[in-house]
PDB file of N, CA and C in Angstrom:
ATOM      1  N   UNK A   1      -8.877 -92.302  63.247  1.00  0.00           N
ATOM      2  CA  UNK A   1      -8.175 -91.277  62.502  1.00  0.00           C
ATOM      3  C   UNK A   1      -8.785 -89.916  62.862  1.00  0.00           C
ATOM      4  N   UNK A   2      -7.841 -89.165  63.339  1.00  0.00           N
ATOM      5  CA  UNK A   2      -8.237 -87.752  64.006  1.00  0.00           C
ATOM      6  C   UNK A   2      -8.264 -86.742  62.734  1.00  0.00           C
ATOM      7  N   UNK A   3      -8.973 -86.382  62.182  1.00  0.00           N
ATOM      8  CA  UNK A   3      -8.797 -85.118  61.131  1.00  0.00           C
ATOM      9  C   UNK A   3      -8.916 -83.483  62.015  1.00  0.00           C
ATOM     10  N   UNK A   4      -7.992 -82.680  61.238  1.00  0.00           N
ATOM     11  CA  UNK A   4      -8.200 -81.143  61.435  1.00  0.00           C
ATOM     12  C   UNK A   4      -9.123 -80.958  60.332  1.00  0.00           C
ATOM     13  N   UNK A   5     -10.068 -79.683  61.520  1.00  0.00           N
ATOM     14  CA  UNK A   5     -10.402 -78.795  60.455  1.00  0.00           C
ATOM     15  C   UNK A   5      -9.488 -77.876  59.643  1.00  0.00           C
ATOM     16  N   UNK A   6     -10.327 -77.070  58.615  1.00  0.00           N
ATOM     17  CA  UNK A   6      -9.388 -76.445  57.712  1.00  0.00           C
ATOM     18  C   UNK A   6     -10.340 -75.550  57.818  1.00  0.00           C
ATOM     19  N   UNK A   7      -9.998 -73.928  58.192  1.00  0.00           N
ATOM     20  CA  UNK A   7      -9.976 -72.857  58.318  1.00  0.00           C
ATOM     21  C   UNK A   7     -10.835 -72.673  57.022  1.00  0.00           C
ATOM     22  N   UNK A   8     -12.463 -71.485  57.545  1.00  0.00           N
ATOM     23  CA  UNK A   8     -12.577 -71.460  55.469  1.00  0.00           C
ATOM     24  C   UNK A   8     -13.700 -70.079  56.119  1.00  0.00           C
ATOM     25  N   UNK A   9     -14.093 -69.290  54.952  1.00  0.00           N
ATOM     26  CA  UNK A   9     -15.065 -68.381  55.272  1.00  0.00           C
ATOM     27  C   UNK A   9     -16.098 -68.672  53.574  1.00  0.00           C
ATOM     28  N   UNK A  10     -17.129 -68.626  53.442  1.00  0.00           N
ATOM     29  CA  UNK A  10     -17.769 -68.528  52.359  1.00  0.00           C
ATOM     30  C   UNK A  10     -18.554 -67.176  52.275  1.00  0.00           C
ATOM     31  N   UNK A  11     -18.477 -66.513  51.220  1.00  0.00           N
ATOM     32  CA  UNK A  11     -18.949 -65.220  50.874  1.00  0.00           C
ATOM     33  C   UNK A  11     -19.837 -65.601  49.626  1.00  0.00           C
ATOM     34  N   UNK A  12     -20.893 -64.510  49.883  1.00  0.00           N
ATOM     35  CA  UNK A  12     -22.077 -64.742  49.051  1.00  0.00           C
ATOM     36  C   UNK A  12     -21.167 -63.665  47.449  1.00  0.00           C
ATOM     37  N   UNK A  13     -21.619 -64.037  46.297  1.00  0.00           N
ATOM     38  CA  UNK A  13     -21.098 -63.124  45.107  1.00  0.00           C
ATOM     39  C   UNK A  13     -22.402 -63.100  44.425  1.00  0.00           C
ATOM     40  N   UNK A  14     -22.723 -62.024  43.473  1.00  0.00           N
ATOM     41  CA  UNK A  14     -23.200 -61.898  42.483  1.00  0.00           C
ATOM     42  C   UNK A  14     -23.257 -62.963  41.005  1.00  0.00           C
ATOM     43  N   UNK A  15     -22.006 -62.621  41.040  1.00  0.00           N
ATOM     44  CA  UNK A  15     -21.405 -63.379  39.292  1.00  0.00           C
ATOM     45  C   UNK A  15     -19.688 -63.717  39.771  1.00  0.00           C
ATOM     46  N   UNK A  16     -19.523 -64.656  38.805  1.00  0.00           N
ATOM     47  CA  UNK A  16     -17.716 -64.772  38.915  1.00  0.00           C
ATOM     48  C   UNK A  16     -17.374 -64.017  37.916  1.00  0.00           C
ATOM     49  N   UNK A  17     -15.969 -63.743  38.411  1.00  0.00           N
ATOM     50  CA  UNK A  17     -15.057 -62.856  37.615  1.00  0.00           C
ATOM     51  C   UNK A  17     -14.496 -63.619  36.619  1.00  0.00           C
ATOM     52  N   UNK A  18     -14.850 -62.488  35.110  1.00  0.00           N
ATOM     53  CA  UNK A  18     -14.263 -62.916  34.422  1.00  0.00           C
ATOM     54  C   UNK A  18     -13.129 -63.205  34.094  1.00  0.00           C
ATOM     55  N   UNK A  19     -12.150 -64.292  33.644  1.00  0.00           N
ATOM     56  CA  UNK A  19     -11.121 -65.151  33.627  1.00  0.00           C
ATOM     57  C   UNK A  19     -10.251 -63.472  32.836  1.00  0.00           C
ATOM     58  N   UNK A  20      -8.858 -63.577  33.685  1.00  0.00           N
ATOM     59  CA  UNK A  20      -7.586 -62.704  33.444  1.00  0.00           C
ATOM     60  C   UNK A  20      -7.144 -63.495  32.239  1.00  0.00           C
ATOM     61  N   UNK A  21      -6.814 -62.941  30.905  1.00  0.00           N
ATOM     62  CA  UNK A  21      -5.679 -63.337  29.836  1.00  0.00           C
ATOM     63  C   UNK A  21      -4.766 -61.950  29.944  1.00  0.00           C
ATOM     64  N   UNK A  22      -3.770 -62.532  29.681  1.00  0.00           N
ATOM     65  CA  UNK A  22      -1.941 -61.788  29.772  1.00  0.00           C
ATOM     66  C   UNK A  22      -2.144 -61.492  28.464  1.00  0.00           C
ATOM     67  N   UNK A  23      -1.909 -59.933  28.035  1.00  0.00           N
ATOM     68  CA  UNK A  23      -2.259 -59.031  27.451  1.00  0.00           C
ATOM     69  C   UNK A  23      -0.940 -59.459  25.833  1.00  0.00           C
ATOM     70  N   UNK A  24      -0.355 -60.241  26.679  1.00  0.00           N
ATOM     71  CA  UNK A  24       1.212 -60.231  25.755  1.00  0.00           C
ATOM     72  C   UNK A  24       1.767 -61.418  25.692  1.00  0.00           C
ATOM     73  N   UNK A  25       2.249 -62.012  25.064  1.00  0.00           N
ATOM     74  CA  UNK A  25       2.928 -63.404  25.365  1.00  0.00           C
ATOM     75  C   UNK A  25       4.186 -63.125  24.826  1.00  0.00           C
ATOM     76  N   UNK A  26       5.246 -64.509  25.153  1.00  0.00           N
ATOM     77  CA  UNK A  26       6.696 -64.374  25.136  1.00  0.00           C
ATOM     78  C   UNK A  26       7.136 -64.687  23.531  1.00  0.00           C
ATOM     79  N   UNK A  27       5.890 -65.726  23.210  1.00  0.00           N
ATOM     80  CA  UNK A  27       5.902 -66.004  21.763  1.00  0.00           C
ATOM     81  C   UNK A  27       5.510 -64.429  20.853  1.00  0.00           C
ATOM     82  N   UNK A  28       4.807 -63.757  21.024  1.00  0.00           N
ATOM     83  CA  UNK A  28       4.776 -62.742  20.546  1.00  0.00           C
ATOM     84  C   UNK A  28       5.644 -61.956  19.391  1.00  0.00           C
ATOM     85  N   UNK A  29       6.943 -61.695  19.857  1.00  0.00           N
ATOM     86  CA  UNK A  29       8.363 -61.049  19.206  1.00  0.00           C
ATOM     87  C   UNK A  29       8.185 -62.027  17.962  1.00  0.00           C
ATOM     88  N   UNK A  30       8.122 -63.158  17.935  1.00  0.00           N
ATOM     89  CA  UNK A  30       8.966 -64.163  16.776  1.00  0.00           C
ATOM     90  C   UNK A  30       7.371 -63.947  15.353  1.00  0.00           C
ATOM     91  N   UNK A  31       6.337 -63.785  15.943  1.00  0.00           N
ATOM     92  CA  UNK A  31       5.158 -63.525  15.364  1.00  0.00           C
ATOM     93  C   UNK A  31       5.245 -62.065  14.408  1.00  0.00           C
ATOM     94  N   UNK A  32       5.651 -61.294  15.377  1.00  0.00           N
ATOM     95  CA  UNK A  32       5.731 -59.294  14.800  1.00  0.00           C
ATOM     96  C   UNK A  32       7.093 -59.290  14.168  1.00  0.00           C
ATOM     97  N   UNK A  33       7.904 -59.810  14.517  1.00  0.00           N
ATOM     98  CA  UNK A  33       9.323 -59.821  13.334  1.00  0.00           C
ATOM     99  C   UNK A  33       8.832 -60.390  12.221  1.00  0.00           C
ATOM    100  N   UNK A  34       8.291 -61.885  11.926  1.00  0.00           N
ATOM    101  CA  UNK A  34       7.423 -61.967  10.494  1.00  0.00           C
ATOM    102  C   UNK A  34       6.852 -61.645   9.975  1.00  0.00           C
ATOM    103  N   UNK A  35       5.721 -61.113  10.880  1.00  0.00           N
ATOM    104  CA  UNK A  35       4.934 -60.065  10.230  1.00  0.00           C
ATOM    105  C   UNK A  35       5.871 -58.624   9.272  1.00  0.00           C
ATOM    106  N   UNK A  36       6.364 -58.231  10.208  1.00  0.00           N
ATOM    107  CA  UNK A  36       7.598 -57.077   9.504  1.00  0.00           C
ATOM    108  C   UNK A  36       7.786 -58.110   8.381  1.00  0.00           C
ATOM    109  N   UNK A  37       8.421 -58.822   8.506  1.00  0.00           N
ATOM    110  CA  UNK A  37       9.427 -59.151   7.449  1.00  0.00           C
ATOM    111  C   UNK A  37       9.068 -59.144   6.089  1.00  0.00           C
ATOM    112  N   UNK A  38       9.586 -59.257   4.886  1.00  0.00           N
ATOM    113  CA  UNK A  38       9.587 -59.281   3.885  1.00  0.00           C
ATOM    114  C   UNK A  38       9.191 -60.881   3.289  1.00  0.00           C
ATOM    115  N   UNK A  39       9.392 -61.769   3.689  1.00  0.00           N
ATOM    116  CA  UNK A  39       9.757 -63.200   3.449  1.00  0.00           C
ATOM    117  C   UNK A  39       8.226 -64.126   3.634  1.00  0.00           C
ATOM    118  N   UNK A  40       7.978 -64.630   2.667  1.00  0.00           N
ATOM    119  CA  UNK A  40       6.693 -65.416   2.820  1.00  0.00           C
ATOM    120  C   UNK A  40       6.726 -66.828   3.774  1.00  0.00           C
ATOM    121  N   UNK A  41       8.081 -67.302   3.866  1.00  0.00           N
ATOM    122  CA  UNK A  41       7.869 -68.771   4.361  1.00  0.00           C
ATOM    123  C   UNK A  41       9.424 -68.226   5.131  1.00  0.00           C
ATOM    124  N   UNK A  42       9.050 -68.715   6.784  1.00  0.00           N
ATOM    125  CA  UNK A  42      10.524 -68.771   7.519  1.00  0.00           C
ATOM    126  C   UNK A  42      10.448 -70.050   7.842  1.00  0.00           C
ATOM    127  N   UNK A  43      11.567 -70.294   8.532  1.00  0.00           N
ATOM    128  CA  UNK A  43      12.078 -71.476   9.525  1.00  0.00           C
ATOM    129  C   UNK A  43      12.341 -70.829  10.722  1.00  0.00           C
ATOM    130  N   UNK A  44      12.102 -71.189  11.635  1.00  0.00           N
ATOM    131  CA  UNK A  44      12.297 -70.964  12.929  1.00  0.00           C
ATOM    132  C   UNK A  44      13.130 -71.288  13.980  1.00  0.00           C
ATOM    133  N   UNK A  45      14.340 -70.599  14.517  1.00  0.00           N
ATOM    134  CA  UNK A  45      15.486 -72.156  14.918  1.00  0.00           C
ATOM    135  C   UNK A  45      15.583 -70.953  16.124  1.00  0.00           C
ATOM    136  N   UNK A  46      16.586 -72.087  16.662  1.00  0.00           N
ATOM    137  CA  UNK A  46      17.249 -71.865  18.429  1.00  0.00           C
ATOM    138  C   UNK A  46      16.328 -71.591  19.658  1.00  0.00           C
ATOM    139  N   UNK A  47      15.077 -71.981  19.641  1.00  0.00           N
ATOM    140  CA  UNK A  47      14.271 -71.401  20.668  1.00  0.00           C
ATOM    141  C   UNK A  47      14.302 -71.932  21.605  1.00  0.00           C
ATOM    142  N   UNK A  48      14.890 -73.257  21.864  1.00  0.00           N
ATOM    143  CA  UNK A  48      15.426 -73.616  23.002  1.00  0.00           C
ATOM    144  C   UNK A  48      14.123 -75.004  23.595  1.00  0.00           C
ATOM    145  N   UNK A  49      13.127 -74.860  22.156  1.00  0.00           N
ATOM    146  CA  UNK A  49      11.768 -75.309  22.892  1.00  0.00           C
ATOM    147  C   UNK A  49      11.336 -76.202  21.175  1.00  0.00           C
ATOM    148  N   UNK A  50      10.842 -77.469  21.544  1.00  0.00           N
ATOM    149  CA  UNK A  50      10.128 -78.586  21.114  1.00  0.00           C
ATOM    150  C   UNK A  50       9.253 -78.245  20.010  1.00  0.00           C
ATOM    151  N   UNK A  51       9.614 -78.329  19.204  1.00  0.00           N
ATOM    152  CA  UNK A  51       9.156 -78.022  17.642  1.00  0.00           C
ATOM    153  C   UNK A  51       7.211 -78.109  17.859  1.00  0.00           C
ATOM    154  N   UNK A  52       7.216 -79.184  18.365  1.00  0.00           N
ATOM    155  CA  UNK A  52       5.351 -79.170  18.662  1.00  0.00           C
ATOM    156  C   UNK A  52       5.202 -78.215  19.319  1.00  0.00           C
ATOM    157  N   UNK A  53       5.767 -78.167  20.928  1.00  0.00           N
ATOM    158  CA  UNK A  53       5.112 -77.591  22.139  1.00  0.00           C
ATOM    159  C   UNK A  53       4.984 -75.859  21.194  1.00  0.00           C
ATOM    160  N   UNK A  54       6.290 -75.665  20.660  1.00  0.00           N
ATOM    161  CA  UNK A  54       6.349 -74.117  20.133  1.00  0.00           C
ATOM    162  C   UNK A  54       5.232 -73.656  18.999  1.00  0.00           C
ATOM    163  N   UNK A  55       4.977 -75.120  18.256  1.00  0.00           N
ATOM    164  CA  UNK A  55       3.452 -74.630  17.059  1.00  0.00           C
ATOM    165  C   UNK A  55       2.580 -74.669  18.165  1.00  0.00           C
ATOM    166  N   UNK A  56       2.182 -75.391  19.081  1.00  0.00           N
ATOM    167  CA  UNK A  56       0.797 -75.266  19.700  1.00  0.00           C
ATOM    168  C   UNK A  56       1.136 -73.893  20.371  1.00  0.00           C
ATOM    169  N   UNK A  57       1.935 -73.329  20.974  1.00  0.00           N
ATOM    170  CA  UNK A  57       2.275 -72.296  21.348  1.00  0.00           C
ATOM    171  C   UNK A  57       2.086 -71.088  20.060  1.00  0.00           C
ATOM    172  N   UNK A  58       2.397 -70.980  19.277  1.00  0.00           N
ATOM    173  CA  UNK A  58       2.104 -69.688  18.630  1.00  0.00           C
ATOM    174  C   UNK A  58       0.695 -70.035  17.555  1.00  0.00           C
ATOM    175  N   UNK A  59       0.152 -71.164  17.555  1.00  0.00           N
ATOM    176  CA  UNK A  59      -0.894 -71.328  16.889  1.00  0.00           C
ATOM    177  C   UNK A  59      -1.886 -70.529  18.380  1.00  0.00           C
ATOM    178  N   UNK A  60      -1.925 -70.929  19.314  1.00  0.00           N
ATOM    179  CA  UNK A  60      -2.557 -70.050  20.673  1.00  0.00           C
ATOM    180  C   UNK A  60      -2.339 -68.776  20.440  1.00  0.00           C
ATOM    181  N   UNK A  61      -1.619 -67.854  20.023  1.00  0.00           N
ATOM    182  CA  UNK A  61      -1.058 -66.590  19.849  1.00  0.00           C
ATOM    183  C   UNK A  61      -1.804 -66.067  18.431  1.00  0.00           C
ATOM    184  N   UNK A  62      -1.494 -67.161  17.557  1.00  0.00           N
ATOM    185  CA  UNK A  62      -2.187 -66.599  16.624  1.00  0.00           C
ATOM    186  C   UNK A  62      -3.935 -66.457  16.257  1.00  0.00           C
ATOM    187  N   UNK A  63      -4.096 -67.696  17.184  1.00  0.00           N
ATOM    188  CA  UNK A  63      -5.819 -67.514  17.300  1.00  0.00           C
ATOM    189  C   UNK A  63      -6.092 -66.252  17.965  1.00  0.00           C
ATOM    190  N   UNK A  64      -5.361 -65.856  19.426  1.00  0.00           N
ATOM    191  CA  UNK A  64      -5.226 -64.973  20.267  1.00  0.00           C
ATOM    192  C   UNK A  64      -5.819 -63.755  19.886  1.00  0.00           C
ATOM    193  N   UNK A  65      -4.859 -63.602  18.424  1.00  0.00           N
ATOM    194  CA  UNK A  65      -4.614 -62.120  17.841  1.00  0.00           C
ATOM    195  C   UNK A  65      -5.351 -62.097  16.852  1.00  0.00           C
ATOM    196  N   UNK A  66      -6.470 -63.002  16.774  1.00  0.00           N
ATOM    197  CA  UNK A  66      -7.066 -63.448  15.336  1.00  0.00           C
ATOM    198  C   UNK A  66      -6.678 -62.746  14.330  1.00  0.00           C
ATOM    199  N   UNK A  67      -4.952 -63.429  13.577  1.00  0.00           N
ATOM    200  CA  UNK A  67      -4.162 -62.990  12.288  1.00  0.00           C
ATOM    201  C   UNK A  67      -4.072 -64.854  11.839  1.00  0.00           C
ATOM    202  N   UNK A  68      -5.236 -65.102  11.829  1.00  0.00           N
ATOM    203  CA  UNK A  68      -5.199 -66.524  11.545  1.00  0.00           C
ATOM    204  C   UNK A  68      -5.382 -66.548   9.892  1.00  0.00           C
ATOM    205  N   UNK A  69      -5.873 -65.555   9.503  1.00  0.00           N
ATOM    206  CA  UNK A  69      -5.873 -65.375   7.908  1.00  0.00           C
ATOM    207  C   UNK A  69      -4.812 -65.054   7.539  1.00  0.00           C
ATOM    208  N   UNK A  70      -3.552 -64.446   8.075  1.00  0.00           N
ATOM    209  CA  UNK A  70      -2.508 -64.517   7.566  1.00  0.00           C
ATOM    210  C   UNK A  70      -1.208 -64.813   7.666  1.00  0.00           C
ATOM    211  N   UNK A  71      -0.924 -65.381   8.977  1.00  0.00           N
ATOM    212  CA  UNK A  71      -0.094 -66.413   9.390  1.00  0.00           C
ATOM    213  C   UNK A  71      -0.790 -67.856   9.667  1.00  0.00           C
ATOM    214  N   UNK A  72       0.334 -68.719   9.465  1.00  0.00           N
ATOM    215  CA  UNK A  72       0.056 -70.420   9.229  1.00  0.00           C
ATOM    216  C   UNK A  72       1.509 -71.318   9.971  1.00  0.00           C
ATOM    217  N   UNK A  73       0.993 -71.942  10.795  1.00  0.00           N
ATOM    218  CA  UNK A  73       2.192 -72.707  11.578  1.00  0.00           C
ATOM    219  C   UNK A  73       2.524 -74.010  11.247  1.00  0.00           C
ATOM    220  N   UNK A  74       3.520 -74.425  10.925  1.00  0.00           N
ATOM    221  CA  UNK A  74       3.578 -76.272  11.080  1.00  0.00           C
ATOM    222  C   UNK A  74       4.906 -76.714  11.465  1.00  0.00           C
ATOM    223  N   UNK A  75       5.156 -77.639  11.240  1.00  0.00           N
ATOM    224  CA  UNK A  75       6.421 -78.487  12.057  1.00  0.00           C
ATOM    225  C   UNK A  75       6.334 -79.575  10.636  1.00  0.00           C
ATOM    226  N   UNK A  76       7.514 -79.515  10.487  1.00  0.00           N
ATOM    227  CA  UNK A  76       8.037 -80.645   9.212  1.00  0.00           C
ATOM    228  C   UNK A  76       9.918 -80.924   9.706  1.00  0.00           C
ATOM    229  N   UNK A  77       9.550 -82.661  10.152  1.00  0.00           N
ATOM    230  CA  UNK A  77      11.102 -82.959  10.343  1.00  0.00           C
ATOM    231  C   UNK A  77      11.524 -82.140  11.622  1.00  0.00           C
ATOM    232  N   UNK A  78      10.865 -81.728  12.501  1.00  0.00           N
ATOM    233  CA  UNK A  78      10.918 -81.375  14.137  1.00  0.00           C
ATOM    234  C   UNK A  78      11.500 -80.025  13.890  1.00  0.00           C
ATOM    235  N   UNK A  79      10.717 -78.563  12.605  1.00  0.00           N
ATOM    236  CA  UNK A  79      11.301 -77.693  12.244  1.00  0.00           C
ATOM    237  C   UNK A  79      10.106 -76.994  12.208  1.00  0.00           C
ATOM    238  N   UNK A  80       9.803 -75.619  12.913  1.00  0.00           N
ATOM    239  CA  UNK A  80       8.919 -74.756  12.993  1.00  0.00           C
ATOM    240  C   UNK A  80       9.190 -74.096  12.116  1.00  0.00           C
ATOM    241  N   UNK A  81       7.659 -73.541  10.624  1.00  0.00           N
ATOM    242  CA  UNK A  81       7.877 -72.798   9.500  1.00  0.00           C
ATOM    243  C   UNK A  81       6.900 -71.958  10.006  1.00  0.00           C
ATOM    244  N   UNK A  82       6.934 -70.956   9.653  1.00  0.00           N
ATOM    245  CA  UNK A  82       5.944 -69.581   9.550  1.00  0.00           C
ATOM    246  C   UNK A  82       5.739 -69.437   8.143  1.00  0.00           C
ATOM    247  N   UNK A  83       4.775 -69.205   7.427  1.00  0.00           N
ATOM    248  CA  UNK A  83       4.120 -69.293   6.246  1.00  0.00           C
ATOM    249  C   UNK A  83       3.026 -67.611   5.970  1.00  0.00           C
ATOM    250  N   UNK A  84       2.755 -66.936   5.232  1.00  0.00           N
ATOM    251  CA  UNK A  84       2.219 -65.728   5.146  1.00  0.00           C
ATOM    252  C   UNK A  84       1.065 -66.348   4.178  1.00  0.00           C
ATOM    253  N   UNK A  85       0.002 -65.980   4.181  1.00  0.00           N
ATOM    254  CA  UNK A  85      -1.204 -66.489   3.751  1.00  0.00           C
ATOM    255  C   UNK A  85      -1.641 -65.903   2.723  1.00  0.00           C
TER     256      UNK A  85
END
């Protein structure tokens, strides 16, 4: 079995760079409209996205933004609630 090499250069560094986070997320909007809002407890509909995948998704957002004291996420019956603390 004939192998190629694979092309490579190694460079000496100091330190690694610290890890890039995206300043903004897409979940974001549905977070700052509740916040606005008037309403202590929403439901959350049409997002096009999996009642779990979307709490682990804005529970990430909300740790993110540490407003973990005053928003609260869950899923009851495959239904995303937003809750005000």
């Amino acid at each position: 079995m004939n192998m190629t090499e694979v092309p490579f250069a190694l460079t000496s560094v100091d330190k690694k760079p610290s890890r890039k986070y995206r300043k903004g997320s897409k979940y974001d909007p549905i977070l700052d409209a509740f916040l606005k809002s008037k309403s202590t407890l929403v439901k959350v509909e049409d997002t096009g996205k999996d009642a779990n995948y979307l709490r682990t998704q804005l529970k990430k957002r909300i740790d993110a933004r540490d407003i973990n004291n005053k928003v609260d996420v869950s899923v009851v019956n495959n239904t995303i609630y937003l809750e005000k603390a």
